[in-house]
Protein backbone atom coordinates (compact mmCIF):
# COMPACT_ATOMS: atom_id res chain seq x y z
CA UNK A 1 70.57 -82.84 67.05
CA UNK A 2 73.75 -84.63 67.83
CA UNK A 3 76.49 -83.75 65.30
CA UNK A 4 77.57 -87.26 65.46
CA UNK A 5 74.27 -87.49 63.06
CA UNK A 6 74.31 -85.51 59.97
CA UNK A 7 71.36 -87.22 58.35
CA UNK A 8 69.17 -86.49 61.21
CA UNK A 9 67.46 -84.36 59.47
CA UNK A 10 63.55 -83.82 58.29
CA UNK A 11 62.31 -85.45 55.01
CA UNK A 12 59.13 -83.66 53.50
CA UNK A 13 56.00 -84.96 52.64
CA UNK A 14 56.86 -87.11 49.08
CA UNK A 15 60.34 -88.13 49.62
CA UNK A 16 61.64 -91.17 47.79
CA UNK A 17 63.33 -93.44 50.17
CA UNK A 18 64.57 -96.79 50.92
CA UNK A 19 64.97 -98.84 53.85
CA UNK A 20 68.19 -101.48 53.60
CA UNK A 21 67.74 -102.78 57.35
CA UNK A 22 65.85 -106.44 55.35
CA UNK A 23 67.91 -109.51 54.79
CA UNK A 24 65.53 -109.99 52.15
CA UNK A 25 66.31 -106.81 50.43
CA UNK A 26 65.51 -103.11 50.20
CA UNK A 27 62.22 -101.66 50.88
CA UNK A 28 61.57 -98.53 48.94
CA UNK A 29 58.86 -96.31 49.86
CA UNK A 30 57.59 -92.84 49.75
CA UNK A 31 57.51 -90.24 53.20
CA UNK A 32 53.98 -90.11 54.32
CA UNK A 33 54.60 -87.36 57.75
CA UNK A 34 57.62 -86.10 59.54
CA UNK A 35 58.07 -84.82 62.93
CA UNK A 36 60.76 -84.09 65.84
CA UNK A 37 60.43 -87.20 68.56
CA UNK A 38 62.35 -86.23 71.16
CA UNK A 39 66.10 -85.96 69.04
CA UNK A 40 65.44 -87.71 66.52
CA UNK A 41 62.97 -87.16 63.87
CA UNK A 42 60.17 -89.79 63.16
CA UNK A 43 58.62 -90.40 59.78
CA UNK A 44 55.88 -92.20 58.43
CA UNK A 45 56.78 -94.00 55.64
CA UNK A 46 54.10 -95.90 53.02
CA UNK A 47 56.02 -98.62 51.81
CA UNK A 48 55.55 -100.57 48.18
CA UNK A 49 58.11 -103.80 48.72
CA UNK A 50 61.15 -104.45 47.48
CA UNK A 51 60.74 -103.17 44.32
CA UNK A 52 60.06 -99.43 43.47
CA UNK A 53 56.89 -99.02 41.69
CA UNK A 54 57.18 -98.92 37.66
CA UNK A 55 56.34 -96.19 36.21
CA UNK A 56 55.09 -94.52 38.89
CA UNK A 57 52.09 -96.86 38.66
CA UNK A 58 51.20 -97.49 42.66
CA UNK A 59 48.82 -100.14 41.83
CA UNK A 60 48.73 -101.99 45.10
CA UNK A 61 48.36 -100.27 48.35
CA UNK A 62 51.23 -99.52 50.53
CA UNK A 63 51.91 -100.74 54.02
CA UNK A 64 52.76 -98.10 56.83
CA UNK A 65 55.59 -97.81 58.87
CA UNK A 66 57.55 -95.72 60.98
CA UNK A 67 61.83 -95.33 60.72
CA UNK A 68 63.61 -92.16 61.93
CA UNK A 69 65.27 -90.44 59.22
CA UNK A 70 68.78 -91.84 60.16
CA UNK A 71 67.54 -95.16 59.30
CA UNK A 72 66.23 -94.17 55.49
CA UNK A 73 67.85 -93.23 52.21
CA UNK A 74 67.06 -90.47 50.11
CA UNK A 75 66.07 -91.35 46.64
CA UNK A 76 65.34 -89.26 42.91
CA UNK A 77 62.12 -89.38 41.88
CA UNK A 78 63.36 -92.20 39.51
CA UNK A 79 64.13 -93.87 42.89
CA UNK A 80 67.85 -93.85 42.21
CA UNK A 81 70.27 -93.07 44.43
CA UNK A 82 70.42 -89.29 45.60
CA UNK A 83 73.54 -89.74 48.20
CA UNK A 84 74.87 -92.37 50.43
CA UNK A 85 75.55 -92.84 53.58
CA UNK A 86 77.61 -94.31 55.90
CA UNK A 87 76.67 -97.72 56.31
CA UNK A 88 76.45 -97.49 59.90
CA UNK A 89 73.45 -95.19 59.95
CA UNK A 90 71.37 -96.91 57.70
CA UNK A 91 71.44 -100.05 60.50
CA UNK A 92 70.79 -98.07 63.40
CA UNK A 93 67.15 -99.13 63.79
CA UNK A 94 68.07 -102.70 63.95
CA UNK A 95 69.94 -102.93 66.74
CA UNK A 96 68.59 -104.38 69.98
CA UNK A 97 68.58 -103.85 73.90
C-alpha cells in the first residue's frame, strides 16, 4: 500500500459507510465483501440512498456497488461520523482518463 494512502485499508463485512462522490448527495450504505485488487482494496458495498435507513429498518432492498476503500467513509452504527478524511480521497473514484 502506498503511504501516500492511509485509508487504504480493509473494511469488514458490516461496516457503515458513505459515499460523497453524488452531486445529489451522500449515499450511505453498509460493506457487503472486501478484498485486495491489485493495491488497492475493492469492496462491495449494498447501498440504501441518500438517506441512512431509520431505525435500522432496511425495508427496501439495496442496490450493489463496488468503491475501493479510499473512496468510502467510515460510519457508527448510528451512521454518524466515525473520522474524516481528507477531502481529496473521498473524490478519487471520480476522476476520469
Amino acid at each position: 500500500m502506498p503511504e501516500d494512502e492511509p485509508f487504504n485499508i480493509p473494511l469488514s463485512p458490516g461496516t457503515r459507510v458513505a459515499y460523497h462522490g453524488w452531486e445529489q448527495g451522500i449515499e450511505f450504505g453498509i460493506v457487503v465483501h472486501t478484498w485486495l485488487d491489485h493495491y488497492d482494496y475493492a469492496n462491495i458495498v449494498a447501498f440504501f440512498g441518500f438517506q441512512p435507513p431509520e431505525d435500522g429498518a432496511l425495508d427496501k432492498y439495496p442496490y450493489i456497488l463496488r468503491y475501493s476503500s479510499i473512496s468510502l467513509e467510515i460510519l457508527n452504527e448510528d451512521w454518524s461520523y466515525k473520522e474524516q478524511r481528507p477531502r481529496h480521497f473521498m473524490n478519487r473514484a471520480n476522476f476520469k482518463l
